[in-house]
N, C-alpha and C. Protein backbone atom coordinates (compact mmCIF):
# COMPACT_ATOMS: atom_id res chain seq x y z
N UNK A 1 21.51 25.76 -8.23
CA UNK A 1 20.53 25.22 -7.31
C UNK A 1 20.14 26.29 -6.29
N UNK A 2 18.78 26.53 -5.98
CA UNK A 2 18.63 27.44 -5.16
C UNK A 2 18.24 27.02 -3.73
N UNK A 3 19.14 28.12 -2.87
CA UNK A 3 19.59 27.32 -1.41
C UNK A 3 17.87 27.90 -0.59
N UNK A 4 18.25 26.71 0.41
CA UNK A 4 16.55 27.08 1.74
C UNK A 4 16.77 27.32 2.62
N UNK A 5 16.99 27.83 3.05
CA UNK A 5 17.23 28.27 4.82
C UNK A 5 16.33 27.50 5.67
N UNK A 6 16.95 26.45 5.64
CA UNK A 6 15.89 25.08 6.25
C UNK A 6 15.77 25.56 7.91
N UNK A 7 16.76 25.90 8.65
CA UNK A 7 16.73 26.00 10.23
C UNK A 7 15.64 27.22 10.15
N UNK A 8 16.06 28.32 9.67
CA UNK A 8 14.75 29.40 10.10
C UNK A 8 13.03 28.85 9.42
N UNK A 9 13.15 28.30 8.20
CA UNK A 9 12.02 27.89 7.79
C UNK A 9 11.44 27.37 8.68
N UNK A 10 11.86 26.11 9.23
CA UNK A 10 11.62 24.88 9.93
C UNK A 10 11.17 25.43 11.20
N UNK A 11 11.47 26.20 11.81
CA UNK A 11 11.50 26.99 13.10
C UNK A 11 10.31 27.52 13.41
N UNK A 12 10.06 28.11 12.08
CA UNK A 12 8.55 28.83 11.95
C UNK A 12 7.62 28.14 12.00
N UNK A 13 7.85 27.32 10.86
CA UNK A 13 6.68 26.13 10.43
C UNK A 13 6.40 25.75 11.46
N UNK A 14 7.05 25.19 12.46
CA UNK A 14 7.32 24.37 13.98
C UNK A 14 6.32 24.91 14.67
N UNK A 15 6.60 26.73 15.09
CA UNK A 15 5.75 27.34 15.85
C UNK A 15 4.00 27.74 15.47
N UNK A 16 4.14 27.67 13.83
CA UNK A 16 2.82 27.64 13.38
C UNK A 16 2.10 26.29 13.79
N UNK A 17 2.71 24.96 13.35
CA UNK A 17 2.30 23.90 14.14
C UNK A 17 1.56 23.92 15.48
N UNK A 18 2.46 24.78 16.56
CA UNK A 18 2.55 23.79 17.34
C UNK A 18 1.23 25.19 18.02
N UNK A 19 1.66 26.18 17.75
CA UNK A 19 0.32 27.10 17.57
C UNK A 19 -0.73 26.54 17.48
N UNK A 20 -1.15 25.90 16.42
CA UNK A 20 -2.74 25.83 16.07
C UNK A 20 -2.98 24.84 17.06
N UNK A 21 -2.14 23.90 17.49
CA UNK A 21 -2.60 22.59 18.10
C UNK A 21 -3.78 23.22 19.44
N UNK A 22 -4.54 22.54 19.79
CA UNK A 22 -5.46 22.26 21.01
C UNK A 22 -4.51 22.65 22.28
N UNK A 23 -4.61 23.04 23.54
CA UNK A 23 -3.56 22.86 24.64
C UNK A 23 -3.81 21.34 24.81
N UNK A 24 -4.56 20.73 24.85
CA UNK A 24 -4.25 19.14 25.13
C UNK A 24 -3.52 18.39 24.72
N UNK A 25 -3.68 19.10 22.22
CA UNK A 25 -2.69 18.13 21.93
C UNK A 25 -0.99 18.81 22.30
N UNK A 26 -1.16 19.98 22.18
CA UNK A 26 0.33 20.31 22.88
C UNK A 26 1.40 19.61 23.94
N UNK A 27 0.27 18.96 25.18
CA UNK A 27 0.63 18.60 26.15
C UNK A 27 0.96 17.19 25.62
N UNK A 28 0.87 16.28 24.75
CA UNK A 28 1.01 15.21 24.24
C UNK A 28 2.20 15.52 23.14
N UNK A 29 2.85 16.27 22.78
CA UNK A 29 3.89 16.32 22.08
C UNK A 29 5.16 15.61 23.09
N UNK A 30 6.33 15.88 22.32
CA UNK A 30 7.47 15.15 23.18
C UNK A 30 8.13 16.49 23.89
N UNK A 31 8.92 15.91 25.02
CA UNK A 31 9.35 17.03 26.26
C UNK A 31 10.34 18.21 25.27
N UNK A 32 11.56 17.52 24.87
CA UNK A 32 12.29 18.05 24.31
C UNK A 32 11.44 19.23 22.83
N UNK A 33 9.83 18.61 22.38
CA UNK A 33 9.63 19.38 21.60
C UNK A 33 8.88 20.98 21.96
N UNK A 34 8.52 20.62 23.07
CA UNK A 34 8.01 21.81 23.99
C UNK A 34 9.01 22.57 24.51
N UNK A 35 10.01 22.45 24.95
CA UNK A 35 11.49 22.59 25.05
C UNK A 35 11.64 23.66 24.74
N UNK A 36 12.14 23.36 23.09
CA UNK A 36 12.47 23.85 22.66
C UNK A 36 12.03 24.85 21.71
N UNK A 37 10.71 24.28 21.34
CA UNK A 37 9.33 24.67 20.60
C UNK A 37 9.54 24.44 19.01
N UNK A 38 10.10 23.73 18.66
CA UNK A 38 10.51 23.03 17.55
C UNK A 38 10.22 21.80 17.44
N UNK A 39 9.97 21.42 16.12
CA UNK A 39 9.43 20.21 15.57
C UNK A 39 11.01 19.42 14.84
N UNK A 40 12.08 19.94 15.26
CA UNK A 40 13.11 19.28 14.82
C UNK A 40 13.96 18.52 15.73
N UNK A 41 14.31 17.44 15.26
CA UNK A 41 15.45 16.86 15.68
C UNK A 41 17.06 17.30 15.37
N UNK A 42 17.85 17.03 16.57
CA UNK A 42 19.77 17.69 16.20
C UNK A 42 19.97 17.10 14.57
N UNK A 43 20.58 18.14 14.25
CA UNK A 43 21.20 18.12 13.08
C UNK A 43 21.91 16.82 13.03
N UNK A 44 21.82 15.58 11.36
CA UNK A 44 23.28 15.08 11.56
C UNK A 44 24.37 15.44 11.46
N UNK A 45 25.60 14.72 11.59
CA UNK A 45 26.44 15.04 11.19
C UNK A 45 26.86 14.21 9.90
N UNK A 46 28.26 14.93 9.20
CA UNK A 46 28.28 14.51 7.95
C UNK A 46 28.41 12.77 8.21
N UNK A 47 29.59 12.42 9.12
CA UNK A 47 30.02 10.86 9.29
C UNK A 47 28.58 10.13 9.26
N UNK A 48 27.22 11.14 9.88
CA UNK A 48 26.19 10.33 10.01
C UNK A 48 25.39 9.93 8.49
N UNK A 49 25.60 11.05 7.65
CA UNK A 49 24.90 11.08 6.53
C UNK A 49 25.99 10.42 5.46
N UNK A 50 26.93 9.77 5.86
CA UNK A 50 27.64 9.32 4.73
C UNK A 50 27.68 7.82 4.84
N UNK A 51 27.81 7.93 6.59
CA UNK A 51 27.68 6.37 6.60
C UNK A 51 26.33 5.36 6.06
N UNK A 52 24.88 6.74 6.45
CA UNK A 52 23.41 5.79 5.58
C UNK A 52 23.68 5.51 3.92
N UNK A 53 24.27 6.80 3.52
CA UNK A 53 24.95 6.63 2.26
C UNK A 53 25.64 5.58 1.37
N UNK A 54 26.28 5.04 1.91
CA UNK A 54 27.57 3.68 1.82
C UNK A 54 26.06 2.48 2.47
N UNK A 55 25.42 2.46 2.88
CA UNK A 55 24.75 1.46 4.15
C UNK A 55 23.46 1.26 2.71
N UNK A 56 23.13 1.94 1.79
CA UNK A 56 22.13 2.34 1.17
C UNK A 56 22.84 2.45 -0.50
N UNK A 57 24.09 2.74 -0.73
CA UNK A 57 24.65 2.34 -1.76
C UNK A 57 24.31 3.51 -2.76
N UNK A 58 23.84 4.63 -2.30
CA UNK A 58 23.56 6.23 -3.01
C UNK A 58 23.51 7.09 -2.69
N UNK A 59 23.78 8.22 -3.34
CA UNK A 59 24.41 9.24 -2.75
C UNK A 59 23.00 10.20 -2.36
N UNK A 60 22.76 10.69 -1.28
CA UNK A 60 21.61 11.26 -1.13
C UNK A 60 21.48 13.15 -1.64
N UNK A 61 20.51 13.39 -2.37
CA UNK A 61 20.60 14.66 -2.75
C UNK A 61 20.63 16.06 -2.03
N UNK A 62 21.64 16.69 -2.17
CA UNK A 62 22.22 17.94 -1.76
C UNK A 62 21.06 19.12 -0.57
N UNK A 63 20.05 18.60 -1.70
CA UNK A 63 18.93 19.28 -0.68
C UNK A 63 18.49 18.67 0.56
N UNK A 64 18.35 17.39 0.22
CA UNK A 64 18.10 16.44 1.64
C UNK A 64 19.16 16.49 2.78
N UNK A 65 20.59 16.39 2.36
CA UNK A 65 21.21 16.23 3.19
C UNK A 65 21.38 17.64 3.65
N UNK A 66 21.25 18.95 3.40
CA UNK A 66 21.13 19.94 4.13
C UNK A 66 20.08 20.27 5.01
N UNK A 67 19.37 19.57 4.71
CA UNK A 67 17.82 19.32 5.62
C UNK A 67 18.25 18.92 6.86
N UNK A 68 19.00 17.12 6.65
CA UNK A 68 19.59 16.81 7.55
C UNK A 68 20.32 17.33 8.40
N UNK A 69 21.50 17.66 8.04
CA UNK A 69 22.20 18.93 9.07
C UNK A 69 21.46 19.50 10.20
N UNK A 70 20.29 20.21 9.12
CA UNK A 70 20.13 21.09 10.74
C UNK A 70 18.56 20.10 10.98
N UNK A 71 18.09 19.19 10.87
CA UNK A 71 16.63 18.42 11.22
C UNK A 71 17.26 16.53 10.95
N UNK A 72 17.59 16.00 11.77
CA UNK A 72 18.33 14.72 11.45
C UNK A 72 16.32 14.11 11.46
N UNK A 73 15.33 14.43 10.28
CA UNK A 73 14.32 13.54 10.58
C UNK A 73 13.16 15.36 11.35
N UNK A 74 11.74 14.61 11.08
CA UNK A 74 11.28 15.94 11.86
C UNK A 74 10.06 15.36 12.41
N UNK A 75 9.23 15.36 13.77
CA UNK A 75 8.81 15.21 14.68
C UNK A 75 6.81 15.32 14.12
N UNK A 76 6.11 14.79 14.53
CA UNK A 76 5.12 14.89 13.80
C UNK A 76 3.85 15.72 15.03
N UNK A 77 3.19 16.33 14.52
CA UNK A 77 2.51 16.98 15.86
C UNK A 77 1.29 15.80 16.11
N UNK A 78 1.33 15.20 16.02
CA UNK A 78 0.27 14.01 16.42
C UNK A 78 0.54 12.98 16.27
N UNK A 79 0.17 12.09 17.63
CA UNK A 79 0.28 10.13 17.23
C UNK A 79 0.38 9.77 16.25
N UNK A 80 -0.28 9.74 15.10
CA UNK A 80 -0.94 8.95 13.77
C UNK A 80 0.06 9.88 13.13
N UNK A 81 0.55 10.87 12.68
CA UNK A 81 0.69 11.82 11.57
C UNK A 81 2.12 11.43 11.04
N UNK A 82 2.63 11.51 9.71
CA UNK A 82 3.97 11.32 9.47
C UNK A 82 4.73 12.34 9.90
N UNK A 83 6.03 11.36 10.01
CA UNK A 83 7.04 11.73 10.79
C UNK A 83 8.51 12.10 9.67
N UNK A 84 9.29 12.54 9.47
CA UNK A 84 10.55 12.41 8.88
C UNK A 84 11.83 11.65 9.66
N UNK A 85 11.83 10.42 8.91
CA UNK A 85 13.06 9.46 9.63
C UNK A 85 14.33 10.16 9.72
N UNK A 86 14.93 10.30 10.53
CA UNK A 86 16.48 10.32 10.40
C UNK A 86 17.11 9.21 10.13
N UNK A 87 18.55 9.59 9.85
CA UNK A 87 19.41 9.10 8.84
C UNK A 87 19.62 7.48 8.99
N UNK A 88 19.17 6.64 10.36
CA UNK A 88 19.63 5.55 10.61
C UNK A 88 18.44 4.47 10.09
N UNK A 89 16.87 5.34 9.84
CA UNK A 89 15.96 4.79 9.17
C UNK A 89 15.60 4.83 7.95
N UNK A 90 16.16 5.64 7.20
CA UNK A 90 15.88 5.45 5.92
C UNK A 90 16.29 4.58 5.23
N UNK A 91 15.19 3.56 4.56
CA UNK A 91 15.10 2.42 3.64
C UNK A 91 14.34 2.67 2.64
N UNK A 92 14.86 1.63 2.16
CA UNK A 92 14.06 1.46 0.95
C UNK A 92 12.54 0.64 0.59
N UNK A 93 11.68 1.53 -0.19
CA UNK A 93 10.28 1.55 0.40
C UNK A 93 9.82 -0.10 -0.09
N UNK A 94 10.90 -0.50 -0.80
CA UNK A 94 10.35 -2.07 -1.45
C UNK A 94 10.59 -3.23 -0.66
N UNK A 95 11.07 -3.07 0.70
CA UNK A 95 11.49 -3.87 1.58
C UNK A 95 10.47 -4.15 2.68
N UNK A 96 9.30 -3.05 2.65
CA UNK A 96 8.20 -3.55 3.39
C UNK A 96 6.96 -3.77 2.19
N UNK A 97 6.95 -3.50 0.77
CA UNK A 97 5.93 -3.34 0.38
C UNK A 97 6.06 -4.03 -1.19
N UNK A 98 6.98 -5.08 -1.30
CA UNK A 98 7.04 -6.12 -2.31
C UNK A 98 6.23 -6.53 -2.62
N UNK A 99 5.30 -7.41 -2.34
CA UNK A 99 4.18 -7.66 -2.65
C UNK A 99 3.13 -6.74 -3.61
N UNK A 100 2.63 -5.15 -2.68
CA UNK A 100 1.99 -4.97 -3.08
C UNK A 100 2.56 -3.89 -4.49
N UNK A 101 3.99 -3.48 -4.55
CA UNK A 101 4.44 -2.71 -5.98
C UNK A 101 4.44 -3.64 -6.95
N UNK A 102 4.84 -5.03 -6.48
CA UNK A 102 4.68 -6.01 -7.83
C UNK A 102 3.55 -6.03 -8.96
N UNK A 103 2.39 -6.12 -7.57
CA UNK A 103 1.18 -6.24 -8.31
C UNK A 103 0.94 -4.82 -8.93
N UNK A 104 0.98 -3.42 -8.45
CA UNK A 104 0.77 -2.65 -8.91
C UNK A 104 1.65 -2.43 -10.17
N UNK A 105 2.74 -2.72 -10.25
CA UNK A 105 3.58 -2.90 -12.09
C UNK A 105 2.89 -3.72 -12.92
N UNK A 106 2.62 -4.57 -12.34
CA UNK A 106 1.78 -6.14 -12.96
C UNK A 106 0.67 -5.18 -13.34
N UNK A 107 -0.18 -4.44 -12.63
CA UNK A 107 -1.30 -4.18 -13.24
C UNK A 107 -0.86 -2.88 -14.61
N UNK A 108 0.30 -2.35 -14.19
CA UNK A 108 0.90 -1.34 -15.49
C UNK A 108 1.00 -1.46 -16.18
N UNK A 109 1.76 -2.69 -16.71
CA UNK A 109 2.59 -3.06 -17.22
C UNK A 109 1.80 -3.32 -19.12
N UNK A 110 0.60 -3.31 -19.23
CA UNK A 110 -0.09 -2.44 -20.23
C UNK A 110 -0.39 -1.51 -21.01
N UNK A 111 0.02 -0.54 -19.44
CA UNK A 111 -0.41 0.94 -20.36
C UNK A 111 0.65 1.31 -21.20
N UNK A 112 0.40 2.55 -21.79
CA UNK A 112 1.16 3.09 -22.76
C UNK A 112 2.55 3.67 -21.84
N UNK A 113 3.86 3.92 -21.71
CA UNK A 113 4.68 4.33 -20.93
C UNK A 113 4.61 5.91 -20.94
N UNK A 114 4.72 6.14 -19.91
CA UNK A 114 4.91 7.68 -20.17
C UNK A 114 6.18 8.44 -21.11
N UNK A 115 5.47 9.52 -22.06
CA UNK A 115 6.77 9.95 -22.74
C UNK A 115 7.76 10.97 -21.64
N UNK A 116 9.30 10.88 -21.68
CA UNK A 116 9.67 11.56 -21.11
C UNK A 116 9.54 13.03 -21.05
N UNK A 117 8.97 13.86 -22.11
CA UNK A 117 8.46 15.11 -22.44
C UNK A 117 6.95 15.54 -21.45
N UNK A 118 6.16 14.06 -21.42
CA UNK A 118 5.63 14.55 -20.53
C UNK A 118 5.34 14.61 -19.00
N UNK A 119 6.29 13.10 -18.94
CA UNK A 119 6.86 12.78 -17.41
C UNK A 119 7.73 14.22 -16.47
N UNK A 120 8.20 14.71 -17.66
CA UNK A 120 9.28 15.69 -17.08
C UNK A 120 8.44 17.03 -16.41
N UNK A 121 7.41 16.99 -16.78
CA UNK A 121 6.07 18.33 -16.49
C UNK A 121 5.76 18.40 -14.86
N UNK A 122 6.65 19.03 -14.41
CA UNK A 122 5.65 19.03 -12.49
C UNK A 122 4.45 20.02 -12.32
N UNK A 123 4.13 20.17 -11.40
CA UNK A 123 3.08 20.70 -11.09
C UNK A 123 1.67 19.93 -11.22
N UNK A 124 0.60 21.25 -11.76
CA UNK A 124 -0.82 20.18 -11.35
C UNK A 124 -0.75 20.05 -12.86
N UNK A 125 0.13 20.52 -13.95
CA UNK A 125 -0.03 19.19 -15.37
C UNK A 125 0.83 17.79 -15.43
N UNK A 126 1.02 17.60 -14.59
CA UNK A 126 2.51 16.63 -14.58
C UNK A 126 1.53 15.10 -15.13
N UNK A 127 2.33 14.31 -15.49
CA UNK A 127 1.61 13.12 -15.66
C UNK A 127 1.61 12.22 -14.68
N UNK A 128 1.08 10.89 -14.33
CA UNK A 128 0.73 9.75 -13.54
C UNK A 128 2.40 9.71 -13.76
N UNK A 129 2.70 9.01 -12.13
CA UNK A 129 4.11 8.64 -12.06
C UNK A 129 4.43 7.22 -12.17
N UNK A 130 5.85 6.78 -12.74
CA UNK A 130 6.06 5.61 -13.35
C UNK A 130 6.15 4.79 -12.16
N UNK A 131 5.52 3.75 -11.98
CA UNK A 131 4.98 2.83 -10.90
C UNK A 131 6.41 1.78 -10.93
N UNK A 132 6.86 1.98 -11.79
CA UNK A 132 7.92 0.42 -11.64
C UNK A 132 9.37 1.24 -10.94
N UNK A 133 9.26 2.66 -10.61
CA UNK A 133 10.13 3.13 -9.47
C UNK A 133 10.11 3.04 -8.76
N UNK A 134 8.99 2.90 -8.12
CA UNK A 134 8.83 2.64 -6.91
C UNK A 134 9.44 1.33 -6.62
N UNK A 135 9.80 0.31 -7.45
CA UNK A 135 11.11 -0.37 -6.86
C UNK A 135 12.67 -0.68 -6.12
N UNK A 136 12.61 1.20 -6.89
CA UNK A 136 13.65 1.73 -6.01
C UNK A 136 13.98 2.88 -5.13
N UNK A 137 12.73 3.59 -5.17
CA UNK A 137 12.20 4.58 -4.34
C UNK A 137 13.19 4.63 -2.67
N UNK A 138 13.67 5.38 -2.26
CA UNK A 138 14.05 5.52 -0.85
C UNK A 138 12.51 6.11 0.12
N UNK A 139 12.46 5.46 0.83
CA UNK A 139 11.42 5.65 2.39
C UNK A 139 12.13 6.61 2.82
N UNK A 140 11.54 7.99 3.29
CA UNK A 140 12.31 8.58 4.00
C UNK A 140 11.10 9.07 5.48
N UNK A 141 10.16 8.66 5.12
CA UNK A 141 9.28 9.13 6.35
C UNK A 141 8.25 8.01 6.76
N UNK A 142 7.79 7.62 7.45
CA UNK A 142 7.08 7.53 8.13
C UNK A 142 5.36 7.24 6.92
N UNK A 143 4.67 6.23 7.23
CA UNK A 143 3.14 6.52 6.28
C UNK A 143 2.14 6.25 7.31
N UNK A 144 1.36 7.33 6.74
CA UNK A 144 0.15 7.53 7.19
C UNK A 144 -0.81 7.76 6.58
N UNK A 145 -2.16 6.71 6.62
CA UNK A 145 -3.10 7.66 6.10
C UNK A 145 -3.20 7.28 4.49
N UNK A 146 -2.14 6.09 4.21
CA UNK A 146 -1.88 5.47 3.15
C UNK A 146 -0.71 6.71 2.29
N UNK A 147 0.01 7.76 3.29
CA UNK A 147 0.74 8.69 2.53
C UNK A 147 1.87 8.88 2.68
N UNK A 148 3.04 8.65 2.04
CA UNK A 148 4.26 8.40 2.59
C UNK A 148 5.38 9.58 1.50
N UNK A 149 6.56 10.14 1.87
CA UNK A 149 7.35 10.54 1.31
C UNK A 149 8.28 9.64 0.83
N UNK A 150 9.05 9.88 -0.44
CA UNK A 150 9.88 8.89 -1.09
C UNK A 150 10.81 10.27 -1.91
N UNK A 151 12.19 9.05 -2.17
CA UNK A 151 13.00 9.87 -3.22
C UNK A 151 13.21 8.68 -3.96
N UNK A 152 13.15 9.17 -5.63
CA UNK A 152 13.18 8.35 -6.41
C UNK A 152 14.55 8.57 -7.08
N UNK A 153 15.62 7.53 -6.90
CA UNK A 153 17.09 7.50 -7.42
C UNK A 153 16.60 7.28 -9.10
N UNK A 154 15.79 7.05 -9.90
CA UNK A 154 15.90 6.94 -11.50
C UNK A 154 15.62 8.14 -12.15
N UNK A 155 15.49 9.56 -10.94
CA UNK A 155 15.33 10.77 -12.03
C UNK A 155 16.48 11.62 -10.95
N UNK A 156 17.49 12.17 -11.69
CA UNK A 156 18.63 12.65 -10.93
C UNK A 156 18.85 14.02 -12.36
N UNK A 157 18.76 15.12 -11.49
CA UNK A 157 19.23 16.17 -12.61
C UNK A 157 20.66 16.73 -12.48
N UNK A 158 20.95 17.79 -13.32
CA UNK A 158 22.14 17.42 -13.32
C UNK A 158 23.40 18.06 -11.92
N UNK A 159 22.20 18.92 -11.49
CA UNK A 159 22.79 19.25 -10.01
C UNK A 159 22.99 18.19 -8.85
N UNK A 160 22.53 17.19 -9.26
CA UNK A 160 22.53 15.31 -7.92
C UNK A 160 21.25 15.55 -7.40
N UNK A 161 20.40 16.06 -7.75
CA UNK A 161 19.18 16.05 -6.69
C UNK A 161 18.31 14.74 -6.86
N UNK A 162 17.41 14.64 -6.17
CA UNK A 162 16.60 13.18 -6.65
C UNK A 162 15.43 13.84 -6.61
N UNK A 163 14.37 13.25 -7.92
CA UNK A 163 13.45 13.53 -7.79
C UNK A 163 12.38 13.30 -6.36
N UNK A 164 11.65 13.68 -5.88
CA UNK A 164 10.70 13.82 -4.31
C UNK A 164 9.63 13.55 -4.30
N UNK A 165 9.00 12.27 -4.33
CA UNK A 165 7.55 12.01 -4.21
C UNK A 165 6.35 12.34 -2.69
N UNK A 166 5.95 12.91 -2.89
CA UNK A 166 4.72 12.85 -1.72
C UNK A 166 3.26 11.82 -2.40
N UNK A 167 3.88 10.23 -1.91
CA UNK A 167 2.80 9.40 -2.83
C UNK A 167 1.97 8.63 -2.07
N UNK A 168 0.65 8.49 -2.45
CA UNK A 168 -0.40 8.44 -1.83
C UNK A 168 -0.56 6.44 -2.52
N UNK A 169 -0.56 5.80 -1.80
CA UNK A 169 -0.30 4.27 -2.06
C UNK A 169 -1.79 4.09 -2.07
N UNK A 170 -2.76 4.59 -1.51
CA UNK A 170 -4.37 4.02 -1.87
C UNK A 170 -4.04 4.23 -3.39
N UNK A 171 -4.50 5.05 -4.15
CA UNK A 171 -4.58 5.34 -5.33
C UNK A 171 -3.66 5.33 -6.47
N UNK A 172 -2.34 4.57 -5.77
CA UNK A 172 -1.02 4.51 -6.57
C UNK A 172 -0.17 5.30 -7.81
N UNK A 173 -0.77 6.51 -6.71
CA UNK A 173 0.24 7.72 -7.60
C UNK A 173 1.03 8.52 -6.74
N UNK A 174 1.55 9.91 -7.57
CA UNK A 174 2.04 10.84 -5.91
C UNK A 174 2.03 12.11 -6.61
N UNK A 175 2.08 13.11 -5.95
CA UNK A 175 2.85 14.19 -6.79
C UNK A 175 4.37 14.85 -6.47
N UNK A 176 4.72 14.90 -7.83
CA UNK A 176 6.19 14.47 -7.62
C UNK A 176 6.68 16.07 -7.71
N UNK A 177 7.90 16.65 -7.50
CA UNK A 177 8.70 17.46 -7.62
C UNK A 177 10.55 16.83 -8.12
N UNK A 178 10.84 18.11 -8.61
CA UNK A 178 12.19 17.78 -9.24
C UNK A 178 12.88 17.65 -8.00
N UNK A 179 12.92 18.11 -7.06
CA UNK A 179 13.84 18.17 -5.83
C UNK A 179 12.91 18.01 -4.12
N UNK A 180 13.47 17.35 -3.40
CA UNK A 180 13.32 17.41 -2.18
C UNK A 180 13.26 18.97 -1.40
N UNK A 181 13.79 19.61 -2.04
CA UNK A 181 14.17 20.87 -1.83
C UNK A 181 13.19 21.57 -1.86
N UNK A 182 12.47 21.78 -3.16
CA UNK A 182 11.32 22.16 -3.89
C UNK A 182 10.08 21.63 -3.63
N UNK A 183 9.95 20.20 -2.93
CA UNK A 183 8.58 19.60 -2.29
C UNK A 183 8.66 20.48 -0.97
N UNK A 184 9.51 20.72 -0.22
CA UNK A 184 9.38 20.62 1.14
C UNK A 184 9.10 22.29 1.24
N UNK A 185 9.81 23.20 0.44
CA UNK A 185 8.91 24.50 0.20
C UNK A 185 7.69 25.34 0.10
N UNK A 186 7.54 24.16 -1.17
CA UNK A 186 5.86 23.64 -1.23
C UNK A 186 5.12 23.40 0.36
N UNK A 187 5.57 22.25 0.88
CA UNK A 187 5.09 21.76 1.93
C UNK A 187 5.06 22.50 3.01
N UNK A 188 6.11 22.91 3.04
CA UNK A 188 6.27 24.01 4.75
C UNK A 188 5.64 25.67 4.49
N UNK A 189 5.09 25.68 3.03
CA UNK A 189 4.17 27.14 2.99
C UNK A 189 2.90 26.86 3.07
N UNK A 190 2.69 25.64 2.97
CA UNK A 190 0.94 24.92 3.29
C UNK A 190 0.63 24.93 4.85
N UNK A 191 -0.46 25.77 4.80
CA UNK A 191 -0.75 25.98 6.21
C UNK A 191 -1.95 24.75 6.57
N UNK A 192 -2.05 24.18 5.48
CA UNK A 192 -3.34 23.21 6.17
C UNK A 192 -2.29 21.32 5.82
N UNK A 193 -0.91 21.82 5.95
CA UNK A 193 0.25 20.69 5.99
C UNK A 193 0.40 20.24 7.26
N UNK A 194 -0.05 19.09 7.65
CA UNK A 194 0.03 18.69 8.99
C UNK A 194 0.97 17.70 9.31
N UNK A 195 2.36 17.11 9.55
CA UNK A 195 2.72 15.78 9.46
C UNK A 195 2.12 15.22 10.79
């Protein structure tokens, strides 16, 4: 598994953030984030990440919880924008949104299933993602904008990672990555990535 140097990444990303912002929206960030000039929250600790663990009934993947450590959750540079929950909010995304995944399986529940040969494809060939996971999808951030982050416990490789959705609920897809690890790479080298 290849490791991220999440604290220096995060650090940067933070100051590129908080860089581009307006001085107005700057002045509307939180005290502690001006502070410090970071978009992170204290690291958890392990007792913290084991107890959501046991509270949630799975084991969270290696990459996430090193995230955690040093970002318990990460701070969004604007009102509206997603946020990354720390460890005491993460749920599960079917507990606010039953209703509407039902219907969206209901409307699936037709098509042809995806083959795993080509489910397994990330990037921009990857196929439409299997909608009836999202039953068990973990919430880990904050939605906005109809766009929310998720980890999906039904694709686990063989290092424990969980597969990482960045899924867009208007249009009921996402694009997925093998690891949390590997989305958030992605994500924190995108300069037009705003949470």
């Amino acid at each position: 598994m290849k490791t991220f140097d999440w604290e220096s990444r995060i650090r940067e990303w933070s100051r590129q953030r908080i860089e581009a912002l307006e001085e107005y929206e700057q002045e509307e960030l939180a005290p502690e984030v001006i502070e410090s000039g970071s978009l992170c929250y204290p690291g958890a600790n392990e007792e913290e990440i084991s107890a959501t663990e046991a509270r949630l009934g799975v084991t969270l993947p290696p990459s996430y919880r090193e995230f955690l450590k040093v970002s318990n959750g990460l701070y969004s540079t604007s009102k509206c924008g997603i946020r990354f929950y720390s460890v005491e909010k993460i749920q599960w995304y079917i507990l606010d949104k039953e209703t509407y995944i039902h219907r969206l399986v209901e409307l699936n529940q037709d098509l042809e299933p995806v083959p795993d040969e080509e489910y397994f494809i990330y990037g921009d060939e990857q196929a439409y993602s299997r909608v009836e996971h999202l039953q068990t999808c973990l919430e880990i951030s904050t939605e906005d904008y109809q766009i929310i982050f998720l980890l999906n416990p039904q694709v686990i490789t063989s290092d424990g990672e969980l597969e990482a959705w960045y899924y867009d609920s208007k249009y009921g897809d996402a694009q997925r990555y093998p690891s949390f690890g590997q989305m958030m790479e992605e994500i924190l080298n995108d300069p037009e990535f705003l949470p």
